[in-house]
Protein backbone atom coordinates (compact mmCIF):
# COMPACT_ATOMS: atom_id res chain seq x y z
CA UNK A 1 175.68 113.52 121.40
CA UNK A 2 173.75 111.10 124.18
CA UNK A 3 170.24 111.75 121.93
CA UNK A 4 172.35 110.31 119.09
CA UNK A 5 173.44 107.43 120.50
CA UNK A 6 170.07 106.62 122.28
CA UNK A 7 168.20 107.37 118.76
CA UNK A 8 170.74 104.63 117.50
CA UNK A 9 170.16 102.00 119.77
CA UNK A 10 166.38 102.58 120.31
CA UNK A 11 166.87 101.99 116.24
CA UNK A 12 168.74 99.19 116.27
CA UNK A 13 167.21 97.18 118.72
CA UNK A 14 163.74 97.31 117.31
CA UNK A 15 165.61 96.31 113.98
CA UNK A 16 167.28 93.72 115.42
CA UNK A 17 163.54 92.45 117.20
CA UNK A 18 161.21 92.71 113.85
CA UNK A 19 164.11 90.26 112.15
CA UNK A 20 163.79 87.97 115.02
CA UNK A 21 160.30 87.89 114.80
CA UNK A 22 159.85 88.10 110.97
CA UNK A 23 159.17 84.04 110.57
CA UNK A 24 157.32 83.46 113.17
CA UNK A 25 155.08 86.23 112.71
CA UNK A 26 154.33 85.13 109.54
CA UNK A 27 154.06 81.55 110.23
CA UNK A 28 151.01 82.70 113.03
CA UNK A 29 149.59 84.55 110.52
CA UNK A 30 149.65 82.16 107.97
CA UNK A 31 147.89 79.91 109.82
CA UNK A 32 145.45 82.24 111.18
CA UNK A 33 144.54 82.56 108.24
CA UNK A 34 144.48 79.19 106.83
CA UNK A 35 141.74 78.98 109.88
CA UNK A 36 139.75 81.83 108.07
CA UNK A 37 139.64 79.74 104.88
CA UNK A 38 138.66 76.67 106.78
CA UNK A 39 136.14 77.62 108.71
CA UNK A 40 134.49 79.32 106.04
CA UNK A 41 134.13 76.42 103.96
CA UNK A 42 131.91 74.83 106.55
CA UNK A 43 133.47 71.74 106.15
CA UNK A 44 133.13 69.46 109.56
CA UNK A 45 135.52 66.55 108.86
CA UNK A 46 136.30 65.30 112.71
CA UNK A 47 140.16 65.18 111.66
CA UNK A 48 139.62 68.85 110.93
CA UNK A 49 140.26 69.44 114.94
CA UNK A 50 143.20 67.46 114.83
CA UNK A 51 144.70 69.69 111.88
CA UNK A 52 144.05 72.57 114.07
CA UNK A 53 146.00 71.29 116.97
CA UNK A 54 148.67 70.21 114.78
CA UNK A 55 149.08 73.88 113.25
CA UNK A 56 148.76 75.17 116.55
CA UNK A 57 151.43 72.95 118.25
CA UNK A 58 153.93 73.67 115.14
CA UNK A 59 153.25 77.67 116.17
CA UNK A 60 153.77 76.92 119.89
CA UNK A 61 157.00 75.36 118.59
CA UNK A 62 158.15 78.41 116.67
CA UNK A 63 156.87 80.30 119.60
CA UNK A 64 159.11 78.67 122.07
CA UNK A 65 162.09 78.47 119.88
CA UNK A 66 161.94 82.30 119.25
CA UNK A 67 161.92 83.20 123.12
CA UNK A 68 164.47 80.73 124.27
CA UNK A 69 167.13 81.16 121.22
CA UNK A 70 166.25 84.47 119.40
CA UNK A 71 164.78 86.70 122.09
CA UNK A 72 167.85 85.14 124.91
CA UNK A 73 170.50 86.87 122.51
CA UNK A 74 168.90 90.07 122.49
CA UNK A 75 168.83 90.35 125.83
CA UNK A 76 171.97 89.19 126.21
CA UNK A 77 173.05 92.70 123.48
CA UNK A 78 170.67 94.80 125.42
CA UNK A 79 169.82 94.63 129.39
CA UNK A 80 167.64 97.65 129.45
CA UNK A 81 164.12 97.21 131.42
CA UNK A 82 162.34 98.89 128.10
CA UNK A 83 163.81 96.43 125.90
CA UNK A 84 162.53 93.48 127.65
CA UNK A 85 158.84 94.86 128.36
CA UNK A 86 158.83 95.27 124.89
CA UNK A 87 159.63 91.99 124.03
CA UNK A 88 157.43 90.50 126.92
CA UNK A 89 154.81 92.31 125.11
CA UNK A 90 155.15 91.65 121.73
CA UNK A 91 155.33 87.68 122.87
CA UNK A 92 152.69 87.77 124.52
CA UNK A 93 150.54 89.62 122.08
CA UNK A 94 151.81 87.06 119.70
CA UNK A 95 150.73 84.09 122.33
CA UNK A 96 147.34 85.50 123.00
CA UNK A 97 146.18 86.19 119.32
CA UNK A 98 147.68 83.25 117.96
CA UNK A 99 145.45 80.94 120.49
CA UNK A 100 142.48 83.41 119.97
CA UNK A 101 142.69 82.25 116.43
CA UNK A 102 142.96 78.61 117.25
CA UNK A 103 139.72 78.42 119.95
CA UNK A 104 137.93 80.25 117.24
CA UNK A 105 138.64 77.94 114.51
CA UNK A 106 138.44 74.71 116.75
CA UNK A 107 134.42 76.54 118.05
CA UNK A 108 133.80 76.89 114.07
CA UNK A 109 134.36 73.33 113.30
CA UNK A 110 133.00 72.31 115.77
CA UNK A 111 130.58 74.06 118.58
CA UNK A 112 130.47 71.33 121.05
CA UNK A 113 134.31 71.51 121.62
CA UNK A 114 133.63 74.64 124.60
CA UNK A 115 131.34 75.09 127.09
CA UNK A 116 130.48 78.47 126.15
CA UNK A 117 127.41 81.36 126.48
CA UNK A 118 127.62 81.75 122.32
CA UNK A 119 124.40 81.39 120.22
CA UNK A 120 124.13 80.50 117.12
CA UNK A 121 123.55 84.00 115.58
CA UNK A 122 126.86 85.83 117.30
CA UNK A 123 128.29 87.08 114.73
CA UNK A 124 132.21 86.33 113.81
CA UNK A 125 133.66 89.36 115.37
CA UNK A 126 131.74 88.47 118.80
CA UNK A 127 132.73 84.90 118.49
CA UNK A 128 136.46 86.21 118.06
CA UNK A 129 136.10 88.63 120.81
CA UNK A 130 134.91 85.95 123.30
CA UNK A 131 137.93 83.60 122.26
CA UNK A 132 140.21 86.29 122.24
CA UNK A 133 138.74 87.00 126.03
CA UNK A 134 139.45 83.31 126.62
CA UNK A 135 143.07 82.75 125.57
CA UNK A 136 143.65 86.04 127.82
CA UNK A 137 142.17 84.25 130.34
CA UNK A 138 144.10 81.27 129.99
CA UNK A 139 147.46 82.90 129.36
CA UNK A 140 147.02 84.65 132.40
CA UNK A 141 145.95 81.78 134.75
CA UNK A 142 142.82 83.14 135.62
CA UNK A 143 139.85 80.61 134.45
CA UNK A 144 136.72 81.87 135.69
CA UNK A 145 135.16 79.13 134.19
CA UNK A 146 132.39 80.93 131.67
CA UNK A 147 134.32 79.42 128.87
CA UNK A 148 135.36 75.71 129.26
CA UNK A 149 136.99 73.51 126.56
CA UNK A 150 135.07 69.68 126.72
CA UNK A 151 136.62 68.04 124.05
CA UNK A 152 139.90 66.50 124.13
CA UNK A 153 141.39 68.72 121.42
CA UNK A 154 140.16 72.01 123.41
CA UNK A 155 141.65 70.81 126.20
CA UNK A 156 145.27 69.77 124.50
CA UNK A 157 145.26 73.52 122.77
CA UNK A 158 144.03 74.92 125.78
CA UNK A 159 147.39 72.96 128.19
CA UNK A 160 149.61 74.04 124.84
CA UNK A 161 148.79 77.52 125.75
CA UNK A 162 149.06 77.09 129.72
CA UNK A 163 152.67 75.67 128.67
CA UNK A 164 153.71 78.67 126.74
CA UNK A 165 152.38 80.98 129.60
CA UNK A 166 155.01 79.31 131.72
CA UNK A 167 157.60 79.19 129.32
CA UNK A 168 157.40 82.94 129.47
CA UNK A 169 157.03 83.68 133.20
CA UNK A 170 160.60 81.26 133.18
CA UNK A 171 162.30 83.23 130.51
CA UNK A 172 161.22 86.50 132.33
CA UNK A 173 162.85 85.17 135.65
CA UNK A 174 165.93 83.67 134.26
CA UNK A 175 166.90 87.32 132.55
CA UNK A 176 165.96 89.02 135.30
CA UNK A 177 168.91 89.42 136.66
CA UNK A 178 170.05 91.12 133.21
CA UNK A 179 167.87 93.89 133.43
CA UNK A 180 169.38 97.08 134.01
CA UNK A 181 166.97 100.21 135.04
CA UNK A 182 167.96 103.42 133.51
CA UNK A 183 168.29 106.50 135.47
């Protein structure tokens, strides 16, 4: 009888989370891929960067909605420590590829916006990899300082990112009192 009702709620939960995250996942991929198509058209327009921190500040948006509306009433329904590492993960993945996506397009537009070790002939996949190194980086406070945004629009995606790591570390702290550790 217990397996049932755990089976139920584990099932219900992760319901209830994939509908809450439904739109914004998409939106982040959308865009992400919108990047994809940009950057592969070569063009270099200099409002091109601008575009890029305009999609990026409309995910941070969604992004920030989704933890302190969506995410607050489903840990308000469930309290168990599982549930909430899962959905400090799943943000955080979210936060971290999503920015990945937007260094890399910002570098492909234009190479000058990061201080960087990248050579012209690294392929896509290593130029993703480094970015994706980056905005893990940056999410986590770290900054060693082997990747460095110059231009102003690295920098503004760069603080947008920095805001949304502390947006999370608050929402962790103000639930944490919530939490409930199972036995």
């Amino acid at each position: 009888m217990q397996k049932t009702i755990d089976i139920s709620e584990f099932s219900s939960f992760y319901k209830q989370l994939f509908k809450k995250l439904l739109l914004t996942t998409i939106l982040v991929v959308v865009i992400s891929l919108s990047y994809v198509l940009l950057t592969s058209l070569n063009v270099t327009h200099p409002t091109l960067s601008y575009i890029i921190v305009v999609l990026a500040s409309i995910k941070a948006f969604f992004i920030v909605r989704l933890t302190f509306i969506q995410l607050t009433k489903i840990i308000g329904e469930s309290h168990k420590l599982s549930h909430v590492l899962t959905l400090f993960g799943v943000l955080i993945l979210l936060i971290v590829l999503s920015f990945s996506f937007d260094y890399h397009a910002l570098y492909a537009t234009n190479v000058d916006s990061f201080k960087t070790t990248l050579t012209g002939n690294t392929s896509l996949i290593g130029q993703f990899f480094e970015f994706l190194y980056f905005s893990l980086i940056t999410f986590s406070s770290v900054g060693f300082g082997d990747i460095v945004p110059i231009s102003v629009v690295g920098k503004i995606i760069v603080m947008l990112e920095v805001l949304l790591s502390f947006f999370v570390l608050v929402f962790g702290i103000a639930n944490i009192n919530r939490i409930h550790v199972d036995k």
